[in-house]
C-alpha atoms as a PDB file:
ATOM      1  CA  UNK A   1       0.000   0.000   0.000  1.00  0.00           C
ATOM      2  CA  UNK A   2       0.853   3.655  -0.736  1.00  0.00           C
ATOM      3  CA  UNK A   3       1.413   4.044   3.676  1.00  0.00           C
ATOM      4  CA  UNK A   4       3.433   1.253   3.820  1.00  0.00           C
ATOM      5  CA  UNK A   5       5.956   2.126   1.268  1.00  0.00           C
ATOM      6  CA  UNK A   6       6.147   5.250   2.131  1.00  0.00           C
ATOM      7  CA  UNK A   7       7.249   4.262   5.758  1.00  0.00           C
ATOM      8  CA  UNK A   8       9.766   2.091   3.911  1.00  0.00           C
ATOM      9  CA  UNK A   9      11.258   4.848   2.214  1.00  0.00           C
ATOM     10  CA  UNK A  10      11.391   6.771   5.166  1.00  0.00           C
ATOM     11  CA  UNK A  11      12.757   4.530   6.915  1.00  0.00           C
ATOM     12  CA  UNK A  12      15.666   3.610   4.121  1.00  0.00           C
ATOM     13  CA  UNK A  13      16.119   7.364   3.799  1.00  0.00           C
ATOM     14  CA  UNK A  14      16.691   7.755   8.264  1.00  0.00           C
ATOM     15  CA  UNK A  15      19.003   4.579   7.267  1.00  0.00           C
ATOM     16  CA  UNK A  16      21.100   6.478   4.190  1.00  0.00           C
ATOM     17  CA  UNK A  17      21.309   9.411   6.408  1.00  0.00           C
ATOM     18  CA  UNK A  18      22.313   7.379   9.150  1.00  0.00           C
ATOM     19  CA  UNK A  19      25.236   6.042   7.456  1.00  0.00           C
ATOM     20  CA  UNK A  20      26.329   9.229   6.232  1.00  0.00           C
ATOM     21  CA  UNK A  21      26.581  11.218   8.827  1.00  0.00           C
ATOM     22  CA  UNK A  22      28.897   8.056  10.377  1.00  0.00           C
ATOM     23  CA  UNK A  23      30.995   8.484   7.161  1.00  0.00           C
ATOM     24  CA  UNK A  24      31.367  12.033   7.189  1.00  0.00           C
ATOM     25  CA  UNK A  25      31.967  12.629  10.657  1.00  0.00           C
ATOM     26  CA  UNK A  26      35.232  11.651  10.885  1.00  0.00           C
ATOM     27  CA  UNK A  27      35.919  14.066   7.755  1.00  0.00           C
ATOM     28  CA  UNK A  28      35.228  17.114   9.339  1.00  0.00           C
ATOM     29  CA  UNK A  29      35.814  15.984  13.243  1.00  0.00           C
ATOM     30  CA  UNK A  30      38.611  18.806  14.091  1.00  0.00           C
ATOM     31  CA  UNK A  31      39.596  17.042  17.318  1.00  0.00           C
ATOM     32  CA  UNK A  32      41.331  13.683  15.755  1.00  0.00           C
ATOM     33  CA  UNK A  33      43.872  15.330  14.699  1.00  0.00           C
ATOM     34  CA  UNK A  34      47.244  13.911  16.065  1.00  0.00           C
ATOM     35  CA  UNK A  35      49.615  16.037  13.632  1.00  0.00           C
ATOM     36  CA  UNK A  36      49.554  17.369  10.281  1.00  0.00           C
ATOM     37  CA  UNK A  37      51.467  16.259   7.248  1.00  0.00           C
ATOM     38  CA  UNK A  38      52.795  19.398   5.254  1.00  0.00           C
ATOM     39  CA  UNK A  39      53.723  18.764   1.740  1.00  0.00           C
ATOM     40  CA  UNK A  40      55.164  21.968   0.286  1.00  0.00           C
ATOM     41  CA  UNK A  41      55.000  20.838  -3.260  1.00  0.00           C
ATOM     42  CA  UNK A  42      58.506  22.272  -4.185  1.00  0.00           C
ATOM     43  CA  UNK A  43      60.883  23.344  -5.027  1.00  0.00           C
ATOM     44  CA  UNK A  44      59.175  26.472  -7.393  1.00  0.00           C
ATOM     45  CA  UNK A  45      61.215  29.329  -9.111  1.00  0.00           C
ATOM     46  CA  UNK A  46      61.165  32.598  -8.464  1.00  0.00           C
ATOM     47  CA  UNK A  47      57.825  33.715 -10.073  1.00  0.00           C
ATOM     48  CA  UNK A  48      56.188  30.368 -10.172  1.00  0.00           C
ATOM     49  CA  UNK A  49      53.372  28.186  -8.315  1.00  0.00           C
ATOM     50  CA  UNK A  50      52.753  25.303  -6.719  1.00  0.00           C
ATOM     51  CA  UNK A  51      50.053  22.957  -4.903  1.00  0.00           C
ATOM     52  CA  UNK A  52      51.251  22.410  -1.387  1.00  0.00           C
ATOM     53  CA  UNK A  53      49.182  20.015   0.782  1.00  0.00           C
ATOM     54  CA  UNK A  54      48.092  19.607   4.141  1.00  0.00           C
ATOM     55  CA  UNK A  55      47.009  15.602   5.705  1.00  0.00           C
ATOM     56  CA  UNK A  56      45.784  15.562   8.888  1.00  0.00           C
ATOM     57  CA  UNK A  57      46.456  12.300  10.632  1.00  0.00           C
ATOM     58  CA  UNK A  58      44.848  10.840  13.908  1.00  0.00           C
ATOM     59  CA  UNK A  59      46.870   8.957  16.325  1.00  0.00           C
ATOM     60  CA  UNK A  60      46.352   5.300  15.306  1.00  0.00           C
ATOM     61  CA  UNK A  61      47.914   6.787  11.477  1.00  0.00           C
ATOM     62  CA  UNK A  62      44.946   7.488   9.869  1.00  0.00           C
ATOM     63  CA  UNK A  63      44.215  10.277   7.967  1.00  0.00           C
ATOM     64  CA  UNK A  64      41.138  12.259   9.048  1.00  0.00           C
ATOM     65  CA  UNK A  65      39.515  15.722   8.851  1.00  0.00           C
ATOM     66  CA  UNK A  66      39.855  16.178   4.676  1.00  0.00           C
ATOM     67  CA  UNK A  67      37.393  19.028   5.233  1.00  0.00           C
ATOM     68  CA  UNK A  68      38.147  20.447   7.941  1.00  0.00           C
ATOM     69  CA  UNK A  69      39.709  24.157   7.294  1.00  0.00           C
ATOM     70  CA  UNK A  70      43.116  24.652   7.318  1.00  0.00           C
ATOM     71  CA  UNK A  71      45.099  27.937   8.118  1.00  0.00           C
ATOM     72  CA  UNK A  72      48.078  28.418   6.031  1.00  0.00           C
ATOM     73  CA  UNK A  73      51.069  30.663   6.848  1.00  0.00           C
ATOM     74  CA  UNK A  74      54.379  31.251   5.574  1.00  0.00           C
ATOM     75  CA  UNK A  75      58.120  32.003   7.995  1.00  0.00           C
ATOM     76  CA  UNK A  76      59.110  34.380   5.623  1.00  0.00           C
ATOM     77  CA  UNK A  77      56.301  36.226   3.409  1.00  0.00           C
ATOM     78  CA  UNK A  78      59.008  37.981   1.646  1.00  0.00           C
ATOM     79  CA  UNK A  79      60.364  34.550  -0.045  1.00  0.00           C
ATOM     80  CA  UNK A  80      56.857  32.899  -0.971  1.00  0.00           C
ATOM     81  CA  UNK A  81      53.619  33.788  -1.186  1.00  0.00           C
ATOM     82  CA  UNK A  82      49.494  32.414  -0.438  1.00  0.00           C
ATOM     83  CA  UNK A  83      48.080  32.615  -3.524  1.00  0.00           C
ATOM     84  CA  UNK A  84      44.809  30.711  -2.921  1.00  0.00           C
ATOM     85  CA  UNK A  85      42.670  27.768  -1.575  1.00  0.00           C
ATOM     86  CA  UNK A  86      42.133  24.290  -3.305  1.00  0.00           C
ATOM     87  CA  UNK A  87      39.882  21.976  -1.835  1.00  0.00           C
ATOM     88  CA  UNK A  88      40.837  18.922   0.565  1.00  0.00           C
ATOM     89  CA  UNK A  89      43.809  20.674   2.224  1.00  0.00           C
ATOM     90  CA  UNK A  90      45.512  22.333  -0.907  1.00  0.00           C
ATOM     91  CA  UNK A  91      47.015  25.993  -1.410  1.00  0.00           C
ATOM     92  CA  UNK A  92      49.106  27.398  -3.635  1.00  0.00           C
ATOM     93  CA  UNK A  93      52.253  28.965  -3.211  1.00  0.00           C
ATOM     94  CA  UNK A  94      54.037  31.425  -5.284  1.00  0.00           C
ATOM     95  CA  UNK A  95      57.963  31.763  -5.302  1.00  0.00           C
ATOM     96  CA  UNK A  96      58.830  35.348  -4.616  1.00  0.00           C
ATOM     97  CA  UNK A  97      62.583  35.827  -3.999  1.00  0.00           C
ATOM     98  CA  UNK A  98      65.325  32.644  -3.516  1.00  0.00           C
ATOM     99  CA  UNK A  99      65.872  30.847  -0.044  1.00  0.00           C
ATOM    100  CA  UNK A 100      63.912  28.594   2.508  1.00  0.00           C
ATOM    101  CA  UNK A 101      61.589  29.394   4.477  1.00  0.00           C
ATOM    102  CA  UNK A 102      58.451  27.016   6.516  1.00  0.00           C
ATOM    103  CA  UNK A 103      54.985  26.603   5.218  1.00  0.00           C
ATOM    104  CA  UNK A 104      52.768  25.515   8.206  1.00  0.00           C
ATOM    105  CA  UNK A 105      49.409  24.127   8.069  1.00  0.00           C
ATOM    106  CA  UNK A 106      46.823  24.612  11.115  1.00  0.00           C
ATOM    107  CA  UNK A 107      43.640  22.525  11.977  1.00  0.00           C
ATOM    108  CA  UNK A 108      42.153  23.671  15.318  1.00  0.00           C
ATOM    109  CA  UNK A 109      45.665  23.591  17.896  1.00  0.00           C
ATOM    110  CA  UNK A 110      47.235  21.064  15.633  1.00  0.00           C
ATOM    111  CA  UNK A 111      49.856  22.331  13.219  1.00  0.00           C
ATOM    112  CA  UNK A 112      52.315  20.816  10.787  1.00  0.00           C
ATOM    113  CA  UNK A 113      55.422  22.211   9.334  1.00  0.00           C
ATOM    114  CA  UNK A 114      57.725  21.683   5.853  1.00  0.00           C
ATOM    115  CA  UNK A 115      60.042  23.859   4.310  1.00  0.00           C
ATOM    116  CA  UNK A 116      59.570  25.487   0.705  1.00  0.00           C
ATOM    117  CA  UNK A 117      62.596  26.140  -1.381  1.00  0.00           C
ATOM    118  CA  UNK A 118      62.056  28.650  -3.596  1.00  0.00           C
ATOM    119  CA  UNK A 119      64.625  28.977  -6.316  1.00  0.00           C
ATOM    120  CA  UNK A 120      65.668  31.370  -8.934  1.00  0.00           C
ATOM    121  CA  UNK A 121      64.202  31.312 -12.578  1.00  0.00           C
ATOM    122  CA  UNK A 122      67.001  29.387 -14.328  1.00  0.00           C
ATOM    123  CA  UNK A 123      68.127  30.164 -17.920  1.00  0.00           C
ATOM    124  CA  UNK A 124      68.628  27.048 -19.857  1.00  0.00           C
ATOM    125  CA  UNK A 125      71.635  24.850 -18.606  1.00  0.00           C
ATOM    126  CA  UNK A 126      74.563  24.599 -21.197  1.00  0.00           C
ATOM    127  CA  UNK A 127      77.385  21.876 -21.118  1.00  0.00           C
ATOM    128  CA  UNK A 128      81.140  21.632 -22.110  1.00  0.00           C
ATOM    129  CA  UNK A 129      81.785  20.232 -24.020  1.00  0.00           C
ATOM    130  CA  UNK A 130      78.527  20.463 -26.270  1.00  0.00           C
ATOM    131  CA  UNK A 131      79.227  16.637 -28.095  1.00  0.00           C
ATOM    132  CA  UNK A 132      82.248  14.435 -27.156  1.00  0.00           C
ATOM    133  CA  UNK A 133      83.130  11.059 -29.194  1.00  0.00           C
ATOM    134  CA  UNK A 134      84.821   8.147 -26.965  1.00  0.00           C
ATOM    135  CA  UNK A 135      85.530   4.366 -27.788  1.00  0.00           C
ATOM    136  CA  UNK A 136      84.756   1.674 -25.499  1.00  0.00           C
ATOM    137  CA  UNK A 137      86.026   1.881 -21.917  1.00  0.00           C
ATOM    138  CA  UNK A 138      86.551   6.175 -22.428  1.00  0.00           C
ATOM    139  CA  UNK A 139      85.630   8.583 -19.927  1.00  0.00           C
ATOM    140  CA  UNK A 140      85.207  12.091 -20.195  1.00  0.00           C
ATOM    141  CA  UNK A 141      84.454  15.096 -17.986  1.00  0.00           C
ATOM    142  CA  UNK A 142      81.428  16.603 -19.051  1.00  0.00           C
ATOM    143  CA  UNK A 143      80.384  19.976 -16.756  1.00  0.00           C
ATOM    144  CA  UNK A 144      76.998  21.596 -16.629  1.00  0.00           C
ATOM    145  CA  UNK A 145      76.854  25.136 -16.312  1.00  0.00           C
ATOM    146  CA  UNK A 146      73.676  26.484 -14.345  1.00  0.00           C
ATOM    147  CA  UNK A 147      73.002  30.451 -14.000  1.00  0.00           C
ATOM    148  CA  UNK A 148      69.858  32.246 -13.362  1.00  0.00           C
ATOM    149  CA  UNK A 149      67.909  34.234 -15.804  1.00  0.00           C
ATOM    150  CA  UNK A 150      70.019  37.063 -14.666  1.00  0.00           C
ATOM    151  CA  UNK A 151      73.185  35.377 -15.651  1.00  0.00           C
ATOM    152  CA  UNK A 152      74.393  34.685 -11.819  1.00  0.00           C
ATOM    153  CA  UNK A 153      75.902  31.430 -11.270  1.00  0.00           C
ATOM    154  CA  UNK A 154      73.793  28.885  -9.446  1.00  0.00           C
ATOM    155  CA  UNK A 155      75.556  26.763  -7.406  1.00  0.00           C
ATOM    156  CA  UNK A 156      73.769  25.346  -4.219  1.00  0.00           C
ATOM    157  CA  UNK A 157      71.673  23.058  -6.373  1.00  0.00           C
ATOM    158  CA  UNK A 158      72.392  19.283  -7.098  1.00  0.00           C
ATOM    159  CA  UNK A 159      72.855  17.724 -10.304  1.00  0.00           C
ATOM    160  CA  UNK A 160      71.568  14.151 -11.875  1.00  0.00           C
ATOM    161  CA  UNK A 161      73.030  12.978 -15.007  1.00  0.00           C
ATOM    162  CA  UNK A 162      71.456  10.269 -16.718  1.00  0.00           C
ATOM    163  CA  UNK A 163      71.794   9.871 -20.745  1.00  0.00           C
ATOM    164  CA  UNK A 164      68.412   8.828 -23.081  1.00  0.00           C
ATOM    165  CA  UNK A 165      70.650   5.897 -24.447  1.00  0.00           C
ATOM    166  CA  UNK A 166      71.079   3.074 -21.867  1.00  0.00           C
ATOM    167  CA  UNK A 167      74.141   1.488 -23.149  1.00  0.00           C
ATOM    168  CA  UNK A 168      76.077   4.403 -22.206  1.00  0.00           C
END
């Protein structure tokens, strides 16, 4: 009859409810929070942006609170800047002037901490020598020569080699 399904889909509806509000609690439940995972998302260049990330984590190592708001704030305003909120824990970051300097992340008392290296914009690497030709069992010094866009030497930064052919 028309009464009884509609007490059955008022009841399944309390139920759906019911089990959502269980789901989502955790979510937004500010006071789980054990610490905060801060994921600066760089390093960025001078100029540039990036996502950095905030996890909240309860005690047992799981993570909690993806809705809950976060407070952002940067050491040193002058190196890097908040450019704007991204959902689930996310803000970007914009690279104002070289160095280091702490992003830190705040749910309710809890905060977390990383630092951001920002970097200066970087003018295409060169290398000497430009080609080199060796036989079997050669070696060769080959240097890389990294400046800013500004022509200053870069030299705090570390360098991976690795070669698109992998019999070299």
């Amino acid at each position: 009859t028309y009464v009884s399904r509609l007490a059955l889909l008022s009841l399944v509806t309390a139920l759906t409810l019911s089990a959502c509000r269980t789901l989502t609690e955790p979510f937004v439940d500010q006071g789980q929070v054990d610490h905060i995972d801060v994921w600066p998302g760089g390093p960025v260049q001078v100029g540039d942006t990036v996502t950095a990330s905030a996890d909240a984590v309860k005690a047992n190592g799981i993570f909690t609170a993806f809705a809950a708001p976060r407070s952002w704030s940067i050491a040193d305003p002058s190196m890097a800047e908040i450019r704007g909120a991204l959902p689930f824990g996310r803000v970007l970051l914009k690279g104002l002037r070289p160095g280091t300097t702490l992003v830190t992340a705040r749910i309710g008392a809890v905060e977390g901490s990383a630092p951001l290296r920002v970097i200066p914009r970087l003018a295409p690497i060169t290398f000497s020598p430009l080609a080199v030709s060796m036989h079997l069992g050669d070696s060769t010094q080959v240097t890389a020569d990294i400046r800013s866009a500004w022509g200053e030497p870069i030299t705090d930064v570390d360098v991976s080699w690795r070669t698109s052919d992998i019999g070299v």
